[in-house]
Protein backbone atom coordinates (compact mmCIF):
# COMPACT_ATOMS: atom_id res chain seq x y z
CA UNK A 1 79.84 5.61 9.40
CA UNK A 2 80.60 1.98 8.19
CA UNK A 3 78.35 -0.10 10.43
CA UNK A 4 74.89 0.67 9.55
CA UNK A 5 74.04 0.82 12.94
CA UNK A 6 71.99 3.89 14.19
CA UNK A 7 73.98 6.53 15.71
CA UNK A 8 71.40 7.26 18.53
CA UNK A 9 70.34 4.30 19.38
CA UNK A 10 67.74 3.55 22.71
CA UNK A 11 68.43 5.00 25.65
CA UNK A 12 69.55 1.99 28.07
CA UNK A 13 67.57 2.15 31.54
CA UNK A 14 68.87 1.41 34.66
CA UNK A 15 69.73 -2.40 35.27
CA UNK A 16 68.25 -3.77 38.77
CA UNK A 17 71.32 -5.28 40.68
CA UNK A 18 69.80 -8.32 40.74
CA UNK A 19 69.97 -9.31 37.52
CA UNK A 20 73.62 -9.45 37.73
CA UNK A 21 73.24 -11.83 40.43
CA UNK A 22 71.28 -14.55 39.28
CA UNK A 23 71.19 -16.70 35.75
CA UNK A 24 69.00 -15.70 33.08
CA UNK A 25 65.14 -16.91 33.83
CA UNK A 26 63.05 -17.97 30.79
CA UNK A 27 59.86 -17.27 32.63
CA UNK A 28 60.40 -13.25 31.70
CA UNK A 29 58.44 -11.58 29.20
CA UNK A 30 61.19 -11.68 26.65
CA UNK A 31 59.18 -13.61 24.08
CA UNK A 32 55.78 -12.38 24.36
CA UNK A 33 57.56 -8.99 23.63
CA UNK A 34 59.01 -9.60 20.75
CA UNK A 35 55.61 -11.56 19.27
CA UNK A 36 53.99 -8.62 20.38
CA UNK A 37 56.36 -6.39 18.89
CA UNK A 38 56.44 -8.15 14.96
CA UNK A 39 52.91 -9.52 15.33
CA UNK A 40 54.69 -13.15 15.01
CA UNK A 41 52.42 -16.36 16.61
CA UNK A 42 56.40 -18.10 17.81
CA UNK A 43 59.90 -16.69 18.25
CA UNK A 44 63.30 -17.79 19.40
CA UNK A 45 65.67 -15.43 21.03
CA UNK A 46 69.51 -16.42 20.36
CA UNK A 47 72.76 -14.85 20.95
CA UNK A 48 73.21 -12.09 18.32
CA UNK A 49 73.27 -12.98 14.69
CA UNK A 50 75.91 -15.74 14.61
CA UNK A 51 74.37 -18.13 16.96
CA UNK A 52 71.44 -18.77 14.42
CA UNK A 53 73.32 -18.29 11.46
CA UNK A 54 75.76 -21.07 12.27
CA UNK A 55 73.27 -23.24 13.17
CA UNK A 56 70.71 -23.14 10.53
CA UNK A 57 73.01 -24.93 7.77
CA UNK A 58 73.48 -27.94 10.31
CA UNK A 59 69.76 -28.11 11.24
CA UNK A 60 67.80 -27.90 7.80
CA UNK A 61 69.04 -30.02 5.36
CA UNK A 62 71.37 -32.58 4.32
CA UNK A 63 74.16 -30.97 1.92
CA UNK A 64 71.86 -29.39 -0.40
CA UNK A 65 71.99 -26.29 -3.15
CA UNK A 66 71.45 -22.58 -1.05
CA UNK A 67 71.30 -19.68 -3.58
CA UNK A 68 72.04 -16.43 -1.67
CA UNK A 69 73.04 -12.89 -2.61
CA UNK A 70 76.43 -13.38 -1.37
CA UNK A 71 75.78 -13.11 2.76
CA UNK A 72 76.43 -15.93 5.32
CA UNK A 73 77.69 -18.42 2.70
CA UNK A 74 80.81 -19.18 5.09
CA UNK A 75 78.80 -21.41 7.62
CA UNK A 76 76.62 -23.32 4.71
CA UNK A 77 79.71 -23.92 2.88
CA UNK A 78 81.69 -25.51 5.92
CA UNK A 79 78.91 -28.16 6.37
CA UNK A 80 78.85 -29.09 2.38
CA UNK A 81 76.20 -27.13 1.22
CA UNK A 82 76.41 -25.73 -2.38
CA UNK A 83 76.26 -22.17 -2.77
CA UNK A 84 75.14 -19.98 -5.89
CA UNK A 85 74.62 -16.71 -5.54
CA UNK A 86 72.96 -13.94 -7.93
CA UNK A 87 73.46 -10.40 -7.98
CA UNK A 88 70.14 -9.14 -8.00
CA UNK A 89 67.31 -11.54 -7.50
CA UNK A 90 66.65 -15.20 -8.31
CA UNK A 91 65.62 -16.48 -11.79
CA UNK A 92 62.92 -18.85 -12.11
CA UNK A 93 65.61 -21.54 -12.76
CA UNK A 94 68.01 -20.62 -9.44
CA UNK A 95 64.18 -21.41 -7.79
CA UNK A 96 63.83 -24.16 -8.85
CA UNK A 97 66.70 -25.68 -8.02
CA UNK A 98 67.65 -24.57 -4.84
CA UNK A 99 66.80 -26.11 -1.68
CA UNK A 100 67.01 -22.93 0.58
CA UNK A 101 66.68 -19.73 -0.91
CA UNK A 102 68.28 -16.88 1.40
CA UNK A 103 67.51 -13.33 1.59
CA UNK A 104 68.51 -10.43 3.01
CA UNK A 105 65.94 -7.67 2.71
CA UNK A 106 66.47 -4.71 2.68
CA UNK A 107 69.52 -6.36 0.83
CA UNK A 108 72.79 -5.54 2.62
CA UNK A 109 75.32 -3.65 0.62
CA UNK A 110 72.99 -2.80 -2.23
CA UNK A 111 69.64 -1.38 -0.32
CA UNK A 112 67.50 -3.45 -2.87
CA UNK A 113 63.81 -4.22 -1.00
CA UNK A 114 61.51 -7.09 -1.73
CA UNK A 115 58.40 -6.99 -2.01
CA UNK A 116 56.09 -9.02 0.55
CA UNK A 117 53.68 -10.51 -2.39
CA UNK A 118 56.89 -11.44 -4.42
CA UNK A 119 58.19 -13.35 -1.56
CA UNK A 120 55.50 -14.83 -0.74
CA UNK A 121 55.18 -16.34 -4.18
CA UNK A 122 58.97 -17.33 -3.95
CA UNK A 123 57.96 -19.19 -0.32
CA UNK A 124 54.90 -20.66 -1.82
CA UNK A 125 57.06 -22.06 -4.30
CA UNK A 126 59.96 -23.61 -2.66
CA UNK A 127 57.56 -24.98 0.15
CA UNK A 128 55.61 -26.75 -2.46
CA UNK A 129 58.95 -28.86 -3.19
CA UNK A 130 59.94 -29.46 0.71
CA UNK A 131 62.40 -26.28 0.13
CA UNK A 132 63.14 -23.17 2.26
CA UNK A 133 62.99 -19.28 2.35
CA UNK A 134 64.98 -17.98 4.96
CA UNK A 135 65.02 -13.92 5.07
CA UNK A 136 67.67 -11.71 6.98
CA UNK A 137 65.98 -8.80 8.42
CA UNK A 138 69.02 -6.99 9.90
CA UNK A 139 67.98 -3.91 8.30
CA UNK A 140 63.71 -4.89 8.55
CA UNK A 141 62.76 -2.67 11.80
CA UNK A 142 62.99 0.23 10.17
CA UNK A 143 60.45 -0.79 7.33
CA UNK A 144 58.79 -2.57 9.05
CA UNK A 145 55.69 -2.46 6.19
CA UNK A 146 57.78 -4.90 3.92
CA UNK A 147 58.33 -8.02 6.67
CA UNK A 148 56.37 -11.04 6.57
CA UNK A 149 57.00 -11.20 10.49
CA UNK A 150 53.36 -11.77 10.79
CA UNK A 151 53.75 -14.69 8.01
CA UNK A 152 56.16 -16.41 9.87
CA UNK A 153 54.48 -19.88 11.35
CA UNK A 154 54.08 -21.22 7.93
CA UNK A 155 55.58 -24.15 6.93
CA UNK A 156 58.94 -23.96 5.18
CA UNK A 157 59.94 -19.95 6.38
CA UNK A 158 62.51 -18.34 8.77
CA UNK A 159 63.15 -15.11 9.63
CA UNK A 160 65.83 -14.13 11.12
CA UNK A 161 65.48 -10.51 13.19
CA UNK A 162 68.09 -8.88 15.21
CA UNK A 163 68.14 -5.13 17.77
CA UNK A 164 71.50 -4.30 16.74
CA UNK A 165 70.99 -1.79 13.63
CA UNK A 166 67.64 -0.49 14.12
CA UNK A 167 67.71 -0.11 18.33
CA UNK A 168 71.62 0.64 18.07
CA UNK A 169 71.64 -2.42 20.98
CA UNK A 170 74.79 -4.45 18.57
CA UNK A 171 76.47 -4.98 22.28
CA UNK A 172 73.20 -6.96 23.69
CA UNK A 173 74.06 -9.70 21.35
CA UNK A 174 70.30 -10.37 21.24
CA UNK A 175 68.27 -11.96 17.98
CA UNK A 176 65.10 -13.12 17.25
CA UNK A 177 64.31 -16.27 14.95
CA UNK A 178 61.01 -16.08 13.68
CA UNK A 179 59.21 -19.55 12.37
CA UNK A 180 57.00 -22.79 12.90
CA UNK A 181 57.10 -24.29 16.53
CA UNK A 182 59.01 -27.01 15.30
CA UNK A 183 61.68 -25.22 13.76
CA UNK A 184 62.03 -23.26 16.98
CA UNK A 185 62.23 -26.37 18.87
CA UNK A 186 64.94 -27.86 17.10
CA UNK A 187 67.25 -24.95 16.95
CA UNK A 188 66.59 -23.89 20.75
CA UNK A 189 67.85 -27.91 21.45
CA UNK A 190 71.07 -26.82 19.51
CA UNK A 191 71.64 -24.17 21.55
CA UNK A 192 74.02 -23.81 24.70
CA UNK A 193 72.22 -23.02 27.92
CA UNK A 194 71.18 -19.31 29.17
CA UNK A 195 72.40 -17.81 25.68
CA UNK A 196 71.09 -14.60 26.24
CA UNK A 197 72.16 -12.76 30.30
CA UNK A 198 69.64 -11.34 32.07
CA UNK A 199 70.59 -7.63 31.58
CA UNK A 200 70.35 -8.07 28.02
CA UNK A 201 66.94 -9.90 27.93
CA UNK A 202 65.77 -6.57 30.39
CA UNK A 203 67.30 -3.94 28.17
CA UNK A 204 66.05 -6.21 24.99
CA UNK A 205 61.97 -6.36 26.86
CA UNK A 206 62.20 -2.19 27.64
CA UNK A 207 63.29 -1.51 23.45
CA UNK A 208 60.30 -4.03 22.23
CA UNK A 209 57.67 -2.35 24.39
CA UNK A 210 58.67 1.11 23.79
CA UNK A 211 56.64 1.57 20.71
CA UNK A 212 56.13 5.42 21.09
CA UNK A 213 60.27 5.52 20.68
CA UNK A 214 59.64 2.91 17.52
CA UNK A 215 57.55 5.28 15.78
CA UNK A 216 59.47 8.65 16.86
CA UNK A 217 63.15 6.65 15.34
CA UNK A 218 61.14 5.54 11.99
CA UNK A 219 60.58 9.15 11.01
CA UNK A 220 63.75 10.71 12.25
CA UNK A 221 65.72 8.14 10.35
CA UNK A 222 63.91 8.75 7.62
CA UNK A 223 64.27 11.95 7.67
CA UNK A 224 68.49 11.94 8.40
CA UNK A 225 68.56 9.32 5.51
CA UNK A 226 66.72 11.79 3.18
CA UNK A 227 69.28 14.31 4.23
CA UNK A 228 72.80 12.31 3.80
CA UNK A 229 71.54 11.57 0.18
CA UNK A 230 70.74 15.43 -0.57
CA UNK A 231 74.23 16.02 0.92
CA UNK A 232 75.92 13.08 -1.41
CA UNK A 233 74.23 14.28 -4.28
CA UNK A 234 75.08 17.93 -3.66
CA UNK A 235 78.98 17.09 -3.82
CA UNK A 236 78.22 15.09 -7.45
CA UNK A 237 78.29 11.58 -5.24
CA UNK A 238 74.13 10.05 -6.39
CA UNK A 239 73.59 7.04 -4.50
CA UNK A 240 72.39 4.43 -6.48
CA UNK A 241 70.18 2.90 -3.45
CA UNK A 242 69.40 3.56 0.29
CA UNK A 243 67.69 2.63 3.33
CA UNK A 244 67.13 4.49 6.47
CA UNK A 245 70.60 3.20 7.76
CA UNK A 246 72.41 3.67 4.91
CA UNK A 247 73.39 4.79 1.61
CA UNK A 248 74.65 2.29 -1.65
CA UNK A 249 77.06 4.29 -4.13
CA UNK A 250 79.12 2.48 -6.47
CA UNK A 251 81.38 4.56 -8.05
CA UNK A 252 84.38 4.73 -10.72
CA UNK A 253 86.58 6.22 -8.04
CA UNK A 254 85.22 4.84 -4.93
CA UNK A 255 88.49 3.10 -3.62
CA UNK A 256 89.87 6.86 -3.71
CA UNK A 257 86.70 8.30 -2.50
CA UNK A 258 87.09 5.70 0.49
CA UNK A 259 90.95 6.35 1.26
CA UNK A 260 90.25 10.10 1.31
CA UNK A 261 87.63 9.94 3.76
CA UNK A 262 89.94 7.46 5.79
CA UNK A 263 93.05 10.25 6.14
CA UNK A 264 90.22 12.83 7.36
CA UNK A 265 88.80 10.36 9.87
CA UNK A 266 85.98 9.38 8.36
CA UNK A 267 85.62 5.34 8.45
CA UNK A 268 82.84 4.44 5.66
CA UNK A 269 82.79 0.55 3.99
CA UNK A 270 84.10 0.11 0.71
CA UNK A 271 83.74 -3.03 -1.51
CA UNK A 272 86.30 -4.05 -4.15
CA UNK A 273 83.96 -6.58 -6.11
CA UNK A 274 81.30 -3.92 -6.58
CA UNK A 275 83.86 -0.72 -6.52
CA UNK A 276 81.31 0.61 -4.37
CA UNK A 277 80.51 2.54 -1.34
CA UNK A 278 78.21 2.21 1.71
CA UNK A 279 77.87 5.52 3.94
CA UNK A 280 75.82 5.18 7.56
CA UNK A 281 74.37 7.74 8.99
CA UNK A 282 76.89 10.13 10.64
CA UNK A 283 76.10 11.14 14.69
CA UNK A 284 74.34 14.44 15.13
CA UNK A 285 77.62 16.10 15.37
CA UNK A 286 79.02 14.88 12.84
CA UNK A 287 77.44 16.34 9.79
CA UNK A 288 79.88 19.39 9.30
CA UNK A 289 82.40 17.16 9.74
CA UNK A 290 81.33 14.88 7.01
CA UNK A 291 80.46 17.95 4.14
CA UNK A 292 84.43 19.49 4.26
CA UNK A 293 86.08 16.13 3.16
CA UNK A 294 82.90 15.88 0.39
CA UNK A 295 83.12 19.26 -0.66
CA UNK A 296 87.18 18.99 -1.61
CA UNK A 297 85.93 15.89 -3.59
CA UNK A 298 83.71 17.63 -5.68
């Protein structure tokens, strides 16, 4: 329960033979699915998260201030970038300041959204100065009513979108960057040849078209995430947050909470600099499991 990552995730189809037998070919419909899919007029597909996250800090800017809530400041420190983070969102001076501002929304621990109009007002701002809003969507598909996917050819924006969570497809290693032609351009030049194999860009095109799975997932993980917070509560454990992948509880005892869980088998994430808890969704058969260890905590 510590990854965030749906626990019944699509359905893989059968892989024709030949794809194993030949390199990847860029003439598939592996793009026009995904613009199709979050109503964007350009994407980029790269090699899981990493690939674009590495590159973005050498292909932006010269060493310039980034404010971020803590996530992928690892990669714009190593190429001299100055990092400030904030804990919840970004004052009017952090704006101002910053060259790139980075988001992850849904924000991952804390489940905090942002609205579309407020970051649109942040992106109108920072483009006015030359500066950048680059969102991480990790978490996105399931909301899909708070992206500015369909936003994303203006100047000055990137989105970054990947299948792992949301289609439970982490092993494809397959990520969408979502921006201006130009942008697109210039990272796809940075990248290594055939980054994505073909079996992955077929299993990736059969997720983006099914939307009548889409829809069905929405609603049942809204649904099981309704359910894991009635069960937390029940056992006196309130989230303080939650998406439909997960649920945010700090908590006075958490570091207890989590090493209890642990010696019953039960893997959730904890985090020291927040004391704090976040709990995925357990598998289908995994709910009785989960309610013995909570009910000897209560």
């Amino acid at each position: 329960m510590s990854t965030g990552i749906i626990t019944n995730g699509y359905s893989v189809p059968d892989i024709p033979a030949a794809l194993w037998q030949r390199l990847p070919e860029a003439d598939d419909v592996l793009h026009e699915s995904a613009q199709a899919n979050y109503e964007a007029q350009h994407v980029l597909a790269t090699a899981g998260s990493q690939a674009a996250i590495q590159i973005l800090p050498k292909l932006l800017l010269s060493p310039c201030k980034v404010a971020m809530y803590a996530e992928h400041a690892k990669n714009w420190l190593a190429q001299g970038h100055e990092v400030y983070y904030f804990d919840h969102e970004p004052d009017a001076q952090l704006l101002e300041h910053s060259a790139v501002l980075l988001l992850c929304n849904p924000n991952n621990p804390t489940g905090q959204f942002y609205e579309p109009e407020t970051l649109l007002k942040w992106h109108a701002q920072l483009a006015q100065e030359d500066d950048w809003l680059v969102l991480d969507y990790a978490f996105m598909d399931c909301t899909p009513e708070y992206s500015l996917a369909k936003y994303s050819q203006l100047p000055h924006l990137i989105i970054l979108l990947p299948l792992g969570k949301f289609f439970g497809l982490a092993g494809a290693r397959v990520r969408f960057v979502l921006a201006e032609k130009s942008v697109l351009n210039a990272l796809e030049y940075s990248l290594e040849p055939w980054p994505i194999a073909s079996p992955a860009r077929f299993i990736a095109i059969q997720a983006l078209q099914d939307i009548t799975w889409q829809t069905s997932t929405r609603i049942s993980l809204v649904q099981q995430s309704a359910r894991l917070n009635a069960l937390l509560s029940q056992y006196g454990l309130r989230p303080n947050a939650s998406t439909a992948l997960f649920q945010w509880l700090p908590h006075c005892s958490a570091q207890a909470i989590h090493e209890s869980l642990a010696s019953q088998g039960i893997w959730i994430r904890y985090f020291a600099d927040w004391n704090a808890l976040r709990f995925g969704l357990p598998p289908q058969h995994g709910w009785a499991r989960l309610e013995t260890p909570l009910l000897a905590l209560s």
